[in-house]
N, C-alpha and C. Protein backbone atom coordinates (compact mmCIF):
# COMPACT_ATOMS: atom_id res chain seq x y z
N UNK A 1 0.83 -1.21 0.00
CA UNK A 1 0.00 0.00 0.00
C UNK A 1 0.87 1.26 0.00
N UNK A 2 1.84 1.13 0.68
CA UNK A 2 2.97 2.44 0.81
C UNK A 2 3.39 2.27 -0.39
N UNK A 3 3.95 1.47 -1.09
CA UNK A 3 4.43 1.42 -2.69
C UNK A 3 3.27 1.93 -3.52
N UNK A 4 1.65 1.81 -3.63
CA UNK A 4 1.11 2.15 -4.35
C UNK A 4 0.93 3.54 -4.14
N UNK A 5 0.36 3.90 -2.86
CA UNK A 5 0.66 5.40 -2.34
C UNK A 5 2.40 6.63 -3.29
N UNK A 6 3.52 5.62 -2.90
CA UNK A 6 4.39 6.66 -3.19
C UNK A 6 4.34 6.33 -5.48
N UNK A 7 3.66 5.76 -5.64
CA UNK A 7 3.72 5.31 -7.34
C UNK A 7 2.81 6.62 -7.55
N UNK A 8 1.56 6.95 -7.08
CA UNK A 8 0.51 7.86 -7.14
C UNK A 8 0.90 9.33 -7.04
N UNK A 9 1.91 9.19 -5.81
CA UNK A 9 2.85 11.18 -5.63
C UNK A 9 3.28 11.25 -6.16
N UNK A 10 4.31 10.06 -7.19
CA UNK A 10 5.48 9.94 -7.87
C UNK A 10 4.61 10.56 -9.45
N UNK A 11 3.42 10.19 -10.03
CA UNK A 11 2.47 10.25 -11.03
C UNK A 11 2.70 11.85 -10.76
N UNK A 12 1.92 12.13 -9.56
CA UNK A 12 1.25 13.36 -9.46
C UNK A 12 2.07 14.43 -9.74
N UNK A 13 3.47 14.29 -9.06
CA UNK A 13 4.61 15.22 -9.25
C UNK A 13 4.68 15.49 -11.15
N UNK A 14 4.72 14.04 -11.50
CA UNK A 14 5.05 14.36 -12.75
C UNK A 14 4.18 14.92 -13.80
N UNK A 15 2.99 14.94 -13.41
CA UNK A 15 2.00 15.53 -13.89
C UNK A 15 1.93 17.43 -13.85
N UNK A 16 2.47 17.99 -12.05
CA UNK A 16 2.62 18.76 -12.21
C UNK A 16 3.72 19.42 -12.87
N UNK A 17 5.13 19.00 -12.76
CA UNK A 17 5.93 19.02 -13.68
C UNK A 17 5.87 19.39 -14.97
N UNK A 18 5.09 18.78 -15.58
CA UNK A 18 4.76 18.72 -16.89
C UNK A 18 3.69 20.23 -17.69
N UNK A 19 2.88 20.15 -16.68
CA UNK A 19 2.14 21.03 -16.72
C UNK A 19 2.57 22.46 -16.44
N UNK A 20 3.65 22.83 -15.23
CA UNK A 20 4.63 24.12 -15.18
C UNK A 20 5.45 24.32 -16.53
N UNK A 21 6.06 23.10 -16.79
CA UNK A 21 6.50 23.20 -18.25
C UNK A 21 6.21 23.31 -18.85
N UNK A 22 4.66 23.68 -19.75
CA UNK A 22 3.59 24.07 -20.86
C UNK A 22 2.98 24.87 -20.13
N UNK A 23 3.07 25.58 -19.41
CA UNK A 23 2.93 26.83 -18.64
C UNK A 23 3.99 27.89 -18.96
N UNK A 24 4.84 27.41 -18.64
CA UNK A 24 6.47 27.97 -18.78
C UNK A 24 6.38 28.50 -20.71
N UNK A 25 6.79 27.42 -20.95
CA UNK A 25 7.03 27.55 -22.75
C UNK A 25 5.78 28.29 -23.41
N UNK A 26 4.43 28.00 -22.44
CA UNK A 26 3.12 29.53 -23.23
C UNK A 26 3.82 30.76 -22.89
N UNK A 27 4.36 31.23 -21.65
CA UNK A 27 4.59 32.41 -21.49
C UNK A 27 6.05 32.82 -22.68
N UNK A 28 7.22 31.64 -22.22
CA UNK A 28 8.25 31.81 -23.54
C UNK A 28 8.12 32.56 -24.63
N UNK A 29 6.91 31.50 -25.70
CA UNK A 29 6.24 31.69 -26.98
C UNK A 29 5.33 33.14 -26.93
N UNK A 30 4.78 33.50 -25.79
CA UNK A 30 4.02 34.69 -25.56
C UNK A 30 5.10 36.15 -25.65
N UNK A 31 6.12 35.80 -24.88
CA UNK A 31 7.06 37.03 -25.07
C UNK A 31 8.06 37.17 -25.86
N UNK A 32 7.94 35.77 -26.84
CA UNK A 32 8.61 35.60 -27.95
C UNK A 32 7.93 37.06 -28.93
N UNK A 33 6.70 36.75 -29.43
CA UNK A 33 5.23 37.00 -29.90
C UNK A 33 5.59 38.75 -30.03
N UNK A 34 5.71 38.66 -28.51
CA UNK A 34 6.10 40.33 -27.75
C UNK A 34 7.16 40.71 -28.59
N UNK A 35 8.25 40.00 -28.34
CA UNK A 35 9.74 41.02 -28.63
C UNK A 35 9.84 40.77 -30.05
N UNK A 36 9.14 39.95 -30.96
CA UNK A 36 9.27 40.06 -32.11
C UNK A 36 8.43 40.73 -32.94
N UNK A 37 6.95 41.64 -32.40
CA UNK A 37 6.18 42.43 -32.54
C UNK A 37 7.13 43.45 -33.03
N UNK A 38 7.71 44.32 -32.33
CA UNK A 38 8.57 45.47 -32.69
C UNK A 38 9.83 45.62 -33.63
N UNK A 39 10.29 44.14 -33.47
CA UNK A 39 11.26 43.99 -34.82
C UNK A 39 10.97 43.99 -35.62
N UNK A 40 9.83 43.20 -36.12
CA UNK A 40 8.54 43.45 -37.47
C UNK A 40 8.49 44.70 -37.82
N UNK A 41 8.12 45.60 -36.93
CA UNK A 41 7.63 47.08 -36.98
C UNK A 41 9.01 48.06 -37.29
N UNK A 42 10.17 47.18 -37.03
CA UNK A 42 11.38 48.15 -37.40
C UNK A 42 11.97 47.84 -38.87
N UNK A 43 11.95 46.71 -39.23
CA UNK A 43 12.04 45.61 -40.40
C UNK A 43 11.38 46.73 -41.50
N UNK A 44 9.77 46.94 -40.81
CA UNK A 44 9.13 47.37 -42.08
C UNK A 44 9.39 48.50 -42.16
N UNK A 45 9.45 49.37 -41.33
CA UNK A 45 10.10 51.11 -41.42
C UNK A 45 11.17 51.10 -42.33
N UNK A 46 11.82 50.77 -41.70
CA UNK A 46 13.53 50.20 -42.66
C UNK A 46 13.20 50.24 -44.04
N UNK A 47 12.47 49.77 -44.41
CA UNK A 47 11.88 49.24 -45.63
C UNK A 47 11.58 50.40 -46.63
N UNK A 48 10.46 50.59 -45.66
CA UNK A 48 9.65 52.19 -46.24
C UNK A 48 10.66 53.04 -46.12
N UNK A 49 11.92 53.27 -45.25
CA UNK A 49 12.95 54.28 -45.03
C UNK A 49 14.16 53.79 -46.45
N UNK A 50 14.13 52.57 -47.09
CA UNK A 50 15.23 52.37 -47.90
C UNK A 50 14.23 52.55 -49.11
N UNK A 51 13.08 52.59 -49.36
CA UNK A 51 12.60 52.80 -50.60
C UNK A 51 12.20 54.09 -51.19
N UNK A 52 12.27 54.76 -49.98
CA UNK A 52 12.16 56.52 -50.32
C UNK A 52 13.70 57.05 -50.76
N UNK A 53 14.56 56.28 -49.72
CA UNK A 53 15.79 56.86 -49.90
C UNK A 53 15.88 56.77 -51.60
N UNK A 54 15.90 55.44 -52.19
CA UNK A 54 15.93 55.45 -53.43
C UNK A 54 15.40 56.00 -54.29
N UNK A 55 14.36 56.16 -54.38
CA UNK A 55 13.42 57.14 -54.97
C UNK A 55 14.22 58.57 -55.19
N UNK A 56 14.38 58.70 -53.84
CA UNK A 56 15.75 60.47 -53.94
C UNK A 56 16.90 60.14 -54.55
N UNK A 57 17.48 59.42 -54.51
CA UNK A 57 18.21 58.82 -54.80
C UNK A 57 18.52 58.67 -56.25
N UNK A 58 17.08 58.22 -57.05
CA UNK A 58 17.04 58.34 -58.35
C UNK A 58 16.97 59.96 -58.97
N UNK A 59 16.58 60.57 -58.29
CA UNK A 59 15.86 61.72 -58.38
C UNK A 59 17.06 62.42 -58.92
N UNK A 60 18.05 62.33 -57.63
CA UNK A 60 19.38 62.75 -57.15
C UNK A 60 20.18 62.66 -58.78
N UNK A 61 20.17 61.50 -59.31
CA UNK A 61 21.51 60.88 -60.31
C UNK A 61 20.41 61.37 -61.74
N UNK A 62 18.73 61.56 -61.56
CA UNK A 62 18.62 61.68 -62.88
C UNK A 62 18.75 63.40 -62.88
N UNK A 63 18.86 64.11 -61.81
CA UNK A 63 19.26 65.70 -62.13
C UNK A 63 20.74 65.33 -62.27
N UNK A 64 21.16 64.77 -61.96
CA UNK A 64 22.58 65.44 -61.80
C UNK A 64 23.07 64.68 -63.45
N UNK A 65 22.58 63.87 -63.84
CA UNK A 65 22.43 63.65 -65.86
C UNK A 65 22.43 64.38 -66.43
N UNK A 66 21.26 65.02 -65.93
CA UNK A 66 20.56 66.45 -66.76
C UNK A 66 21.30 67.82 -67.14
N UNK A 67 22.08 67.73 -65.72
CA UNK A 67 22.88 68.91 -65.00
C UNK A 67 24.35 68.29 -66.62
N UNK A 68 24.20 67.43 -66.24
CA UNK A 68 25.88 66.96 -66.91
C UNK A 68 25.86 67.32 -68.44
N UNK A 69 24.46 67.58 -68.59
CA UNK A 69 23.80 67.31 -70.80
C UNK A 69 24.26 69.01 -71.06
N UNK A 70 24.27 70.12 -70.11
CA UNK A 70 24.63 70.79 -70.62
C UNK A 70 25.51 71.48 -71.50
N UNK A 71 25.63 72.20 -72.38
CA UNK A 71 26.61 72.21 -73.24
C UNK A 71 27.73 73.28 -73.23
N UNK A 72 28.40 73.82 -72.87
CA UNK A 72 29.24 75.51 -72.67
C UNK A 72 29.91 75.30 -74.09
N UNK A 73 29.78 76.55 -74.62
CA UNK A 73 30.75 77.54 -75.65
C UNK A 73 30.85 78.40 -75.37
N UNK A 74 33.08 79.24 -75.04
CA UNK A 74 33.37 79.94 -74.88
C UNK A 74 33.87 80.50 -76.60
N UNK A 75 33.87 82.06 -76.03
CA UNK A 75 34.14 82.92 -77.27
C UNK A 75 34.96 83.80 -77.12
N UNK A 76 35.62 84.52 -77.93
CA UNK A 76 36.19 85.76 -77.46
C UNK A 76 36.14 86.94 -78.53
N UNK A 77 36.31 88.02 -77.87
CA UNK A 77 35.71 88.98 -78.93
C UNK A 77 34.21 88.95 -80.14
N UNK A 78 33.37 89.18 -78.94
CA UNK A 78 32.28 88.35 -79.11
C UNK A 78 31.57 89.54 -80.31
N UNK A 79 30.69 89.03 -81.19
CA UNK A 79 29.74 89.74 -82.13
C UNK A 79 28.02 88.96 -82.24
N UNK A 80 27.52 89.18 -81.58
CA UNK A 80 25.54 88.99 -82.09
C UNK A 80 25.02 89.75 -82.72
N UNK A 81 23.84 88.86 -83.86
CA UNK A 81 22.65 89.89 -84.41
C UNK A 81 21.65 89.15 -83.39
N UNK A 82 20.47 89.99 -83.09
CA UNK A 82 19.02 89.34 -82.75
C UNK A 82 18.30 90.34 -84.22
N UNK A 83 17.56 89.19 -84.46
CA UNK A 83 16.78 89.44 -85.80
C UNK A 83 15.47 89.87 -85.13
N UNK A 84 14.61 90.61 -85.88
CA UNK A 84 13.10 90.39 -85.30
C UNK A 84 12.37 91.34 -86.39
N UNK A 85 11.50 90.18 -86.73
CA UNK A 85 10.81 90.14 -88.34
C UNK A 85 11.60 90.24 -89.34
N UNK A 86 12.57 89.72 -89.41
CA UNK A 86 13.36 89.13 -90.72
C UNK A 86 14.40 90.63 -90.76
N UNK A 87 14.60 91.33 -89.94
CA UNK A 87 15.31 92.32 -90.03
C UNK A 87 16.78 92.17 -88.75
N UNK A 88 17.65 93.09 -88.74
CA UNK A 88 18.38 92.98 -87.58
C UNK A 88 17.46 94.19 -86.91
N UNK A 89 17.42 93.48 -86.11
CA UNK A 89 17.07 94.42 -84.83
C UNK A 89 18.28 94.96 -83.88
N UNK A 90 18.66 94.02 -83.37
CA UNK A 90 20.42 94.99 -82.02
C UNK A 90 21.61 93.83 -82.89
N UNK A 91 22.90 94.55 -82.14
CA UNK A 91 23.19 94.15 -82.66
C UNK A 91 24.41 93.96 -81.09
N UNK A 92 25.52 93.36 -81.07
CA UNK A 92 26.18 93.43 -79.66
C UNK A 92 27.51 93.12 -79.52
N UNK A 93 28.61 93.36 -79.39
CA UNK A 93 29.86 93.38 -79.13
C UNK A 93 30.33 93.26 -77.65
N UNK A 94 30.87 92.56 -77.29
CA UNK A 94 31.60 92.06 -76.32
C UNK A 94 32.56 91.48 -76.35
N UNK A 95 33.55 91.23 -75.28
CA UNK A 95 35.11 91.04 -75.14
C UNK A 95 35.34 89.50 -74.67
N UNK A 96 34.26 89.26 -74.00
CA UNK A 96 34.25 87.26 -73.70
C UNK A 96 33.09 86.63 -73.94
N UNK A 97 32.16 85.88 -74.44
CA UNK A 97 30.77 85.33 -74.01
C UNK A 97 31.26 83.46 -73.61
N UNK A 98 29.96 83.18 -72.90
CA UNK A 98 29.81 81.92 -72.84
C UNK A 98 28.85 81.55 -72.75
N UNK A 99 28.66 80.72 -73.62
CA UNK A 99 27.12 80.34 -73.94
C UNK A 99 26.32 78.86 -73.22
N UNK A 100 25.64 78.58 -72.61
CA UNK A 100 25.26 77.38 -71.95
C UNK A 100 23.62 76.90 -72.71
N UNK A 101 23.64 75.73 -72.84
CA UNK A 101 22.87 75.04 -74.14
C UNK A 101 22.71 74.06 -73.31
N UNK A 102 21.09 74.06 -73.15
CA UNK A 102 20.67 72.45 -72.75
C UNK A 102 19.33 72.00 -73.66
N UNK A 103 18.74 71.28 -73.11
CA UNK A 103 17.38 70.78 -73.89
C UNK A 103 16.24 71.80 -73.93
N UNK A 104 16.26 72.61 -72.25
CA UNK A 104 14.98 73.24 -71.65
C UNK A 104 15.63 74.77 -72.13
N UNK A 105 16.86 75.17 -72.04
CA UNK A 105 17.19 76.55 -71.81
C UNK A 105 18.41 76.85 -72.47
N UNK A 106 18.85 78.17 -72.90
CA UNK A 106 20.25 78.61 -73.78
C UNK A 106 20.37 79.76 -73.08
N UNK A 107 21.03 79.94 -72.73
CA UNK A 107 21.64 81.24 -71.79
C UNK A 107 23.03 81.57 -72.89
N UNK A 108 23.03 83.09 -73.22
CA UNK A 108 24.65 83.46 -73.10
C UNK A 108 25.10 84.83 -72.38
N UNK A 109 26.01 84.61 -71.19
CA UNK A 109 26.46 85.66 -70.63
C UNK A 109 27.83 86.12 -71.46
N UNK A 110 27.79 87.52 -71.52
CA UNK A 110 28.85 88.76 -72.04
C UNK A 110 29.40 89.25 -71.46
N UNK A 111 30.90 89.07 -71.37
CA UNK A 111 31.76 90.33 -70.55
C UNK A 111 31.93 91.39 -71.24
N UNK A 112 32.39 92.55 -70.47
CA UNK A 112 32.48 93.59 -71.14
C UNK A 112 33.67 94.15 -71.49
N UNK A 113 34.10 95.20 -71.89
CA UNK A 113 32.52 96.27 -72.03
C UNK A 113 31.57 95.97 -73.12
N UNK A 114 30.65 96.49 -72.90
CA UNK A 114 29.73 95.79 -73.69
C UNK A 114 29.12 96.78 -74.58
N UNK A 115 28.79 96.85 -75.82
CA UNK A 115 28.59 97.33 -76.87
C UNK A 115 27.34 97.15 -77.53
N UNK A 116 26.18 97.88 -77.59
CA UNK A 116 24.89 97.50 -78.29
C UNK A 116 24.26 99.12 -79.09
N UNK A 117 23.96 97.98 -80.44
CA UNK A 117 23.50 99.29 -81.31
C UNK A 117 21.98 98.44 -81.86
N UNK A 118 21.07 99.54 -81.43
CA UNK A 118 19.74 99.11 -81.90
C UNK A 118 19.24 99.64 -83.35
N UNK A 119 18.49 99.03 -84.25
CA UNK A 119 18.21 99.74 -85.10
C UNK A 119 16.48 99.64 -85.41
N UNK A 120 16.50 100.65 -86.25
CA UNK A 120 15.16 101.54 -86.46
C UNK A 120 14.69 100.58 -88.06
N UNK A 121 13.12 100.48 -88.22
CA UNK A 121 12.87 99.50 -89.06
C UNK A 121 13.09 99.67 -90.76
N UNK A 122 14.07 101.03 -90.77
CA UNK A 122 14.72 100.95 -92.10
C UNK A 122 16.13 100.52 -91.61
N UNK A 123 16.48 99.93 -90.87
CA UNK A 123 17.62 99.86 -90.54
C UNK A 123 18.94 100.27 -89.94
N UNK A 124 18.62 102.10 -90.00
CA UNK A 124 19.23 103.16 -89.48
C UNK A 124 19.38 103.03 -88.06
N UNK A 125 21.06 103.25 -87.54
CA UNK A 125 21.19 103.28 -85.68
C UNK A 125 20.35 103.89 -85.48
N UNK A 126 19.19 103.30 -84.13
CA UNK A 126 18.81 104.45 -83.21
C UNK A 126 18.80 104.73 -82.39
N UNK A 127 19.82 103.76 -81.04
CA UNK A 127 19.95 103.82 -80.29
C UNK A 127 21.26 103.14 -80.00
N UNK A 128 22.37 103.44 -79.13
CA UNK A 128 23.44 102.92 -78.90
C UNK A 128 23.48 102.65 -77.12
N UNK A 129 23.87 101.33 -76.84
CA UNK A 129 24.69 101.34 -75.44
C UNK A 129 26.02 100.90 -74.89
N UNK A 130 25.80 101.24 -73.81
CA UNK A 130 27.03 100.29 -73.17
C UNK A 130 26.88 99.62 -71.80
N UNK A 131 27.70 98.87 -71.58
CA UNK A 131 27.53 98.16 -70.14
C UNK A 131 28.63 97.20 -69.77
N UNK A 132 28.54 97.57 -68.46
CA UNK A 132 30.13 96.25 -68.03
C UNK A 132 29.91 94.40 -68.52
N UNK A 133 28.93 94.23 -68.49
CA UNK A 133 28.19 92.81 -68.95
C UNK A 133 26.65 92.85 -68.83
N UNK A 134 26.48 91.94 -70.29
CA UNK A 134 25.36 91.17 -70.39
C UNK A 134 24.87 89.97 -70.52
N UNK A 135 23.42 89.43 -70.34
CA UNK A 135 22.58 88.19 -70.65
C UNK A 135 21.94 88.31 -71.28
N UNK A 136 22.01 87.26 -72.44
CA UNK A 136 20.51 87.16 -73.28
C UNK A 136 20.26 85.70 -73.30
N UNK A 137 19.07 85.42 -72.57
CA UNK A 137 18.04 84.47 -73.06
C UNK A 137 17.02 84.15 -73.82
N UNK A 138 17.70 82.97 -74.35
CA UNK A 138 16.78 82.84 -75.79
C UNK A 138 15.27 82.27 -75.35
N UNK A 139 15.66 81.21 -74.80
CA UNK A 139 13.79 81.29 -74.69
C UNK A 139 12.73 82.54 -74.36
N UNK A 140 12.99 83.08 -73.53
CA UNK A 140 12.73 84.19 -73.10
C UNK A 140 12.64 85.44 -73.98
N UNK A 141 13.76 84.90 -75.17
CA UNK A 141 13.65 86.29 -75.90
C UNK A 141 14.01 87.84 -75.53
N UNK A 142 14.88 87.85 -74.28
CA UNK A 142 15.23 88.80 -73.57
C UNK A 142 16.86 89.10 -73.08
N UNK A 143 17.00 90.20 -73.71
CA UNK A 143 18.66 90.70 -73.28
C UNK A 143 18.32 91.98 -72.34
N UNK A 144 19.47 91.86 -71.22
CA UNK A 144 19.80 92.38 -70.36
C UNK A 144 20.87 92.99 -70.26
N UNK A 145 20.80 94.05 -69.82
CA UNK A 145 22.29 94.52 -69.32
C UNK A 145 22.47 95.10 -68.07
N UNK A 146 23.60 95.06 -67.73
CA UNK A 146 24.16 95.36 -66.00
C UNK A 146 25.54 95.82 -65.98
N UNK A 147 25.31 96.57 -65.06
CA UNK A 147 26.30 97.47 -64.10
C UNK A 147 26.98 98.35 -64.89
N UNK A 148 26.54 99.95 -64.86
CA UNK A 148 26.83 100.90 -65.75
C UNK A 148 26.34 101.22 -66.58
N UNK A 149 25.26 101.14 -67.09
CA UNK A 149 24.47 101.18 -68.03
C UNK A 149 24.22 102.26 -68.58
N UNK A 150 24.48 102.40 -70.25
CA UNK A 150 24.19 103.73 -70.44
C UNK A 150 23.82 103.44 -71.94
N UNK A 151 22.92 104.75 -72.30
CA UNK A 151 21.59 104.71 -73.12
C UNK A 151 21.92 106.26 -74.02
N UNK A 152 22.19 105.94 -74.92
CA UNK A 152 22.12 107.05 -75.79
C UNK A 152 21.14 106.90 -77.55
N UNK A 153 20.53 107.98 -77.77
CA UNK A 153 19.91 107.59 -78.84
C UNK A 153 20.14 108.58 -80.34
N UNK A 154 19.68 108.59 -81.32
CA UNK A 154 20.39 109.35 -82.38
C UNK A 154 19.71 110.80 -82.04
N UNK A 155 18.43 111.03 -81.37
CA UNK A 155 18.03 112.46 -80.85
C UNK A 155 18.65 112.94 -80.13
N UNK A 156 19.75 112.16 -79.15
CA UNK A 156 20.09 113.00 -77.66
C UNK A 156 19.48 112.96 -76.73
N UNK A 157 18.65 111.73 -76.90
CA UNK A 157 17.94 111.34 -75.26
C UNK A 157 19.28 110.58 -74.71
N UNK A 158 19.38 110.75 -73.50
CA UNK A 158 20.07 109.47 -72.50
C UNK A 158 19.55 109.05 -71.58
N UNK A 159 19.81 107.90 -71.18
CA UNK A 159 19.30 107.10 -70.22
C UNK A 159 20.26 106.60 -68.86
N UNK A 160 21.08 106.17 -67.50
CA UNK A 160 21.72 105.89 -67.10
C UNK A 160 21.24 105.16 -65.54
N UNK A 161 21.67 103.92 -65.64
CA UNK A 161 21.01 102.85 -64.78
C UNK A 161 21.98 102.15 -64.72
N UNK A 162 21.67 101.08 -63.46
CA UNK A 162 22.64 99.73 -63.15
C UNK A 162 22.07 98.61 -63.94
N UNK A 163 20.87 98.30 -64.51
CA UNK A 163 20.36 97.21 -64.95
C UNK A 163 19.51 97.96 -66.32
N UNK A 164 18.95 97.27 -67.08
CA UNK A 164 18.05 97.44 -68.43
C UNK A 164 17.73 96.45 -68.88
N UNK A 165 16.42 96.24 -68.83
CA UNK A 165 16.40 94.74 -70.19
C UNK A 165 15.22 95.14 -70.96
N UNK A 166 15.69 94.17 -72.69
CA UNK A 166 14.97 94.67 -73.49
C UNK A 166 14.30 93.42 -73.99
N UNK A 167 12.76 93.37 -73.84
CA UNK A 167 12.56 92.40 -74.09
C UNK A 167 11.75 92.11 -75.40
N UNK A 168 11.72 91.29 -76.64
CA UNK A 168 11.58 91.00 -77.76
C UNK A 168 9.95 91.07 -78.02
N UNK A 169 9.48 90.66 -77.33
CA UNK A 169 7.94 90.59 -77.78
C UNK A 169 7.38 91.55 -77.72
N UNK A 170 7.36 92.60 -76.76
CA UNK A 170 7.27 93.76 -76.73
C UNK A 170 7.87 95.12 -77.30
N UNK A 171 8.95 94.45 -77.73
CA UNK A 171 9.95 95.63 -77.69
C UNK A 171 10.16 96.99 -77.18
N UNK A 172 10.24 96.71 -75.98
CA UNK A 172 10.75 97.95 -75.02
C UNK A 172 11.23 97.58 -74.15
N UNK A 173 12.02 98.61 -73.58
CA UNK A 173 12.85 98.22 -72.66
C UNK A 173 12.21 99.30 -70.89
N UNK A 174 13.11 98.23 -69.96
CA UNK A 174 11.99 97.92 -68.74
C UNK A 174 13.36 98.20 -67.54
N UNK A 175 13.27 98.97 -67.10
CA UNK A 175 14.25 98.92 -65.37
C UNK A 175 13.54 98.95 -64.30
N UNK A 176 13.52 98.22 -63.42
CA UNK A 176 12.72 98.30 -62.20
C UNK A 176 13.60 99.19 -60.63
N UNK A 177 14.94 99.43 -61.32
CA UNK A 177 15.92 100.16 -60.62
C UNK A 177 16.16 101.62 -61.36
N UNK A 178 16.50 102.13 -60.29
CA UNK A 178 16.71 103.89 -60.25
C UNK A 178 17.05 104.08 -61.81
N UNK A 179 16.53 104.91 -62.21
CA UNK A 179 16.92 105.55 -64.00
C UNK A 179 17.23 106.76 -63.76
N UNK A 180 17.89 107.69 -64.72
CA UNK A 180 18.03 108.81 -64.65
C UNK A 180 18.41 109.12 -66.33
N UNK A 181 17.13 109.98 -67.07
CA UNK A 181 16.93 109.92 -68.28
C UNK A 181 17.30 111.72 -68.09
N UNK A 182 17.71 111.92 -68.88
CA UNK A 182 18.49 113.57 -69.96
C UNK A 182 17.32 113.52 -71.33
N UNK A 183 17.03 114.28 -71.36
CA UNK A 183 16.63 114.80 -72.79
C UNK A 183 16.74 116.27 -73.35
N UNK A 184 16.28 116.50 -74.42
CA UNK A 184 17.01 118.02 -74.64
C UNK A 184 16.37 118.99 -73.65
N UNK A 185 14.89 119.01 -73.05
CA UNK A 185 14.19 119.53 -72.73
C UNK A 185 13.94 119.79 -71.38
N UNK A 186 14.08 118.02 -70.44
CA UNK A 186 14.37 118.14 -69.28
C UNK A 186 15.00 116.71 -69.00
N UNK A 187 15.27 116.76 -67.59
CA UNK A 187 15.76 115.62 -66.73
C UNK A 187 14.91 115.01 -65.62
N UNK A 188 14.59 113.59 -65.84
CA UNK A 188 14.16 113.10 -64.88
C UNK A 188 14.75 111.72 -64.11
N UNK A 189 14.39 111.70 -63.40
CA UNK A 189 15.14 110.50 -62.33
C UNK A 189 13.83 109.44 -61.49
N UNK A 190 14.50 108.21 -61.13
CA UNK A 190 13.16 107.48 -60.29
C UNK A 190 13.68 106.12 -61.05
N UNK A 191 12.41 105.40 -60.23
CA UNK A 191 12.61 103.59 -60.33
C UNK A 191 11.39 103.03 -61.28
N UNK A 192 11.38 102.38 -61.49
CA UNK A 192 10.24 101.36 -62.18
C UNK A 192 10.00 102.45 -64.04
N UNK A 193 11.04 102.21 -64.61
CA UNK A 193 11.10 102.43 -65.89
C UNK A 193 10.21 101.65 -67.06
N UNK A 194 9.57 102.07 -68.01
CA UNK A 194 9.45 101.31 -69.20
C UNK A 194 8.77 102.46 -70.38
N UNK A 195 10.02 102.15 -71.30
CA UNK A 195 9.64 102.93 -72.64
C UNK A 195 10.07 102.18 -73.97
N UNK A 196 10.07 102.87 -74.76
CA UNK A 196 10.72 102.62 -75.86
C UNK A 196 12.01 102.47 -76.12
N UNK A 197 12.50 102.28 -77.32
CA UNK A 197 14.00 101.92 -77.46
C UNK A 197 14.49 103.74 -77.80
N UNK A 198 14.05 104.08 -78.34
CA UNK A 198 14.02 105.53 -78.92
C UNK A 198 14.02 106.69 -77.28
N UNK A 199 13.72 105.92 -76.61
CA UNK A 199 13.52 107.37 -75.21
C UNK A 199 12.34 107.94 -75.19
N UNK A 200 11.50 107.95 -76.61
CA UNK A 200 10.68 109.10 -76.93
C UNK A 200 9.26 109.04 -75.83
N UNK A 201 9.04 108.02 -75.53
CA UNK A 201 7.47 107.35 -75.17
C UNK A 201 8.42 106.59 -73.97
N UNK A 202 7.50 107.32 -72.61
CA UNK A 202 8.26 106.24 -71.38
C UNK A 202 7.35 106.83 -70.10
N UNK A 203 7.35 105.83 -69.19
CA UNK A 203 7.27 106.35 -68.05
C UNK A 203 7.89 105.37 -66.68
N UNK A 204 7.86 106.53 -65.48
CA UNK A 204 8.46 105.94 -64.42
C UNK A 204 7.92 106.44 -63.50
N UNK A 205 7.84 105.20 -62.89
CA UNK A 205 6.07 105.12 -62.19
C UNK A 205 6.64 105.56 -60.41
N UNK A 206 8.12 105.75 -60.36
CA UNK A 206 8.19 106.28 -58.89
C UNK A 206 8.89 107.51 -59.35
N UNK A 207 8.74 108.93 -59.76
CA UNK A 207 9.61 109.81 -60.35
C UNK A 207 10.45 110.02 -58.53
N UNK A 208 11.50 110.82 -58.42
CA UNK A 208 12.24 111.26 -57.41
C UNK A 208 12.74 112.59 -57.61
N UNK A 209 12.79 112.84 -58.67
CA UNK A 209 13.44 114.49 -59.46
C UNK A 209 12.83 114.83 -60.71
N UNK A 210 12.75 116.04 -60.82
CA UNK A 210 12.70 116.52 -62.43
C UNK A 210 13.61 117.82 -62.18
N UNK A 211 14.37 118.32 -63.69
CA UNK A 211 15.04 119.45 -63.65
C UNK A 211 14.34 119.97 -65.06
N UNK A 212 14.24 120.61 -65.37
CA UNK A 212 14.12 121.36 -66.85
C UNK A 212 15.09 121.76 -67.07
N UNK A 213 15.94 122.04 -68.45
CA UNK A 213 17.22 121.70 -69.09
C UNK A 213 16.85 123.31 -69.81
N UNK A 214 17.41 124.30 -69.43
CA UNK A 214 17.61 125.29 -70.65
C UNK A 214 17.50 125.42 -72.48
């Protein structure tokens, strides 16, 4: 009876045994469950964080292609016509240009001094300038000039500014910086310019001075 008794504790032990141990290994597998929840969640960030990168990435190498397609031509002792309606319209002299050529855009910047003679639609000068350097963009259809700017025409109007641009579709020319125009009659001064190539027809929409000229 004592032998069947200790066979029965001996069962029972092993029963509980068994049972702490599939107790044990649920909680294991449970905080397995746990700590591999958040690795998942870093795994997939990662993911979403390496597929954006690429994306920029592409972004990155197809500008910097684009950037590379451009084309430069240097010049020296530079000469332009701009035509407009089958005529010369200006005409431009400069001492360096370089010209930049891509698919979207053509830029050419001019060192100076810079040299521009406009003409009148029989062809006759009617306006002459100068300037330390210029830009003309072709899409745009627009030449610029900067720093020193000066404006003379076959009447004896003058013009004198840091900037000027003349733009093609319109044809007139536009300063949004200080002007200071001479004519035989009087003198005026001020910002936000736009007239003609001729001087004749203009206004400036912030005047700062007028003199009348003897």
């Amino acid at each position: 009876m004592f032998r069947s008794l200790q066979q029965q504790l001996t069962k029972n032990l092993t029963m509980m045994h068994s049972l702490f141990r599939a107790s044990e290994m649920r909680e294991i597998a449970t905080l397995g469950r746990i700590k591999l929840s958040p690795l998942l969640l870093i795994v997939f960030l990662s993911s979403i964080a390496c597929s954006d990168l690429s994306e920029y990435d592409s972004s990155q190498v197809s500008s910097t292609l684009n950037d590379s397609l451009i084309v430069t031509t240097e010049s020296w002792d530079v000469e332009m016509r701009l035509m407009q309606d089958g005529r010369n319209r200006m005409f431009i002299e400069g001492s360096y240009a370089i010209n930049y050529q891509a698919s979207d855009r053509k830029r050419t910047d001019i060192s100076g001094p810079v040299y521009v003679q406009i003409y009148d639609t029989l062809g006759a000068v009617e306006t002459r300038a100068w300037s330390n350097r210029a830009v003309y963009l072709e899409q745009e259809a627009v030449f610029e000039l900067f720093d020193s700017v000066r404006v003379q025409t076959t009447a004896g109007n003058r013009l004198y500014s840091e900037y000027l641009k003349w733009t093609q579709d319109t044809d007139r020319i536009t300063s949004p910086y200080f002007v200071i125009i001479i004519t035989e009659t009087d003198s005026i001064a001020g910002s936000g310019f736009d007239g003609t190539t001729d001087l004749e027809d203009y206004v400036i929409e912030r005047p700062s001075g007028r003199m009348m000229v003897d």
